[in-house]
Protein backbone atom coordinates (compact mmCIF):
# COMPACT_ATOMS: atom_id res chain seq x y z
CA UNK A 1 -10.73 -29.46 19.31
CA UNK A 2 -10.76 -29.03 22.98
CA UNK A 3 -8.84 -26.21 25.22
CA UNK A 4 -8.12 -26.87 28.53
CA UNK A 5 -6.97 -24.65 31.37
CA UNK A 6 -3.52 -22.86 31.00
CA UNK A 7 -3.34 -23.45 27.23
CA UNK A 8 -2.28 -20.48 24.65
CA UNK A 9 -5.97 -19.11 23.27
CA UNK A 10 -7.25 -16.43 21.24
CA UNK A 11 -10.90 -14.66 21.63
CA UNK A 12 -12.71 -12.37 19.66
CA UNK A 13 -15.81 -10.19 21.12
CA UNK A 14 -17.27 -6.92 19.86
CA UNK A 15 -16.42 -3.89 21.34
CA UNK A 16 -19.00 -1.55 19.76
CA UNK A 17 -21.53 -2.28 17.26
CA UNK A 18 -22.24 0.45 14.66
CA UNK A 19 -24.54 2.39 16.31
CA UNK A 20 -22.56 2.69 19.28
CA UNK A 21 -19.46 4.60 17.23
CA UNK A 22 -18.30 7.48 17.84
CA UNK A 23 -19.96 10.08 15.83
CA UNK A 24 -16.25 11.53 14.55
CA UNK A 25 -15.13 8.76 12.56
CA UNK A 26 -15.42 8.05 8.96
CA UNK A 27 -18.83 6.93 7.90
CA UNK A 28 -17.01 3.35 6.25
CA UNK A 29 -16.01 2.74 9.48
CA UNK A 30 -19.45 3.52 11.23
CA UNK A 31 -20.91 1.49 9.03
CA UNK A 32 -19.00 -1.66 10.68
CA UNK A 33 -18.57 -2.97 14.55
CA UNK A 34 -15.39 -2.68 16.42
CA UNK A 35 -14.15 -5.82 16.87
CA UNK A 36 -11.35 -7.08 19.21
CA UNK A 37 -9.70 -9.97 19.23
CA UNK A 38 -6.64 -11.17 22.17
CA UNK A 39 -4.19 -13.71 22.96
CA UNK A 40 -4.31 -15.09 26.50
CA UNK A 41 -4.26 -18.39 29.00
CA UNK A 42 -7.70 -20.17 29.34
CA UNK A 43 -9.03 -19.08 33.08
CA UNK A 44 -11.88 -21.82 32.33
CA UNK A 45 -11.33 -25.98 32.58
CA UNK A 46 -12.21 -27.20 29.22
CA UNK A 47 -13.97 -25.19 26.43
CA UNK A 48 -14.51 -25.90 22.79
CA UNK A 49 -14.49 -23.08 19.71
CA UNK A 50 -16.88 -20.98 20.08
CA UNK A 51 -17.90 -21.06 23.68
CA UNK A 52 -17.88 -17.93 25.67
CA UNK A 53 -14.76 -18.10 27.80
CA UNK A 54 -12.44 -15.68 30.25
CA UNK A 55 -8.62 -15.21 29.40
CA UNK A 56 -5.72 -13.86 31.02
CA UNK A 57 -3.25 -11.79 28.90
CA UNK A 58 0.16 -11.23 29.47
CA UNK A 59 -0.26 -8.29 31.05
CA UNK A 60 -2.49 -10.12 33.76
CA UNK A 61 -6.02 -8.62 32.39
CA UNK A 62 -9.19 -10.84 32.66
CA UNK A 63 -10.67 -10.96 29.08
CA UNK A 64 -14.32 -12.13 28.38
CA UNK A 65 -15.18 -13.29 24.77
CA UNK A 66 -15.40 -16.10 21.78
CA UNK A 67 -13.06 -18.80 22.10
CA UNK A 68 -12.18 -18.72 18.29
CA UNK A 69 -8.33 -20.34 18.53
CA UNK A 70 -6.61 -22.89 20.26
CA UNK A 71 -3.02 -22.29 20.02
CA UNK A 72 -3.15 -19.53 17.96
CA UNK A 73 0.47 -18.46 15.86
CA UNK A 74 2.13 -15.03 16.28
CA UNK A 75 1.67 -14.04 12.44
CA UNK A 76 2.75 -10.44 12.40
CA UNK A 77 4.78 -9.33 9.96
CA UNK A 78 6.31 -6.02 9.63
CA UNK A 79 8.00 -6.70 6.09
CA UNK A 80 11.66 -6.79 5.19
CA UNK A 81 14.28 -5.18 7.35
CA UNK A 82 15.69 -1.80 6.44
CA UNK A 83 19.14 -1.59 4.59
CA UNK A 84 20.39 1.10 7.24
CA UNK A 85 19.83 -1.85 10.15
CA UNK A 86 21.24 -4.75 8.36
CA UNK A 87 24.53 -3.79 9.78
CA UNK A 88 23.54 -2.72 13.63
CA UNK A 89 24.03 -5.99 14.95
CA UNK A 90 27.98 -6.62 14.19
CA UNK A 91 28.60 -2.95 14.55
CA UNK A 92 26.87 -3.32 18.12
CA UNK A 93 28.74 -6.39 18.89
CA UNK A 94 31.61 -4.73 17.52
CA UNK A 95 31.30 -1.56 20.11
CA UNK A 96 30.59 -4.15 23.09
CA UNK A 97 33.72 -6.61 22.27
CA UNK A 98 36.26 -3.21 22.06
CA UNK A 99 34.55 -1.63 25.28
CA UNK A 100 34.87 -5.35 27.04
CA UNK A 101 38.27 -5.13 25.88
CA UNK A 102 38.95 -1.76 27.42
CA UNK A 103 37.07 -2.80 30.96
CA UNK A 104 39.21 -6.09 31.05
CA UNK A 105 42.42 -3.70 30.78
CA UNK A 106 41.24 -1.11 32.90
């Protein structure tokens, strides 16, 4: 599959290998690179998976790394809602109506 420029990518590079962490963290982690991976519009014409490649994120930063995604999803997931903020949303649109209400008589 082929990405073109201004399409949706994701990259992954490494940040530090394992000799290069800091001496403070757990020796698991030390033991394994820190790896980083970002979402971000192709700067480059065409590339292919795998192909070293610059991105732009959303925040406007120039990214160097791995093309490993074309069209990546968003797949975060932050599990079920709390009980205590199923009911935020009508009480909110509650408060808003009766304070509309009170502006349009006002």
């Amino acid at each position: 599959m082929k990405a073109c420029k201004g399409d949706w990518v994701q990259i992954y590079r490494v940040v530090l290998e394992p000799g290069e962490r800091a001496p403070q963290v757990p020796e698991d982690t030390a033991g394994v690179p820190l790896e980083m991976k970002v979402k971000g519009i192709l700067v480059e014409e065409t590339a292919v998976l795998g192909d070293e490649v610059t991105i732009e994120t959303a925040a406007g930063r120039k990214i160097k790394g791995k093309l490993v995604a074309i069209e990546p999803p968003y797949d975060v997931g932050f599990g079920p809602p709390p009980p205590e903020l199923r009911s935020v949303g009508p009480e909110l649109r509650s408060i808003l109506a009766e304070g509309w209400h009170d502006h349009e008589q006002g």
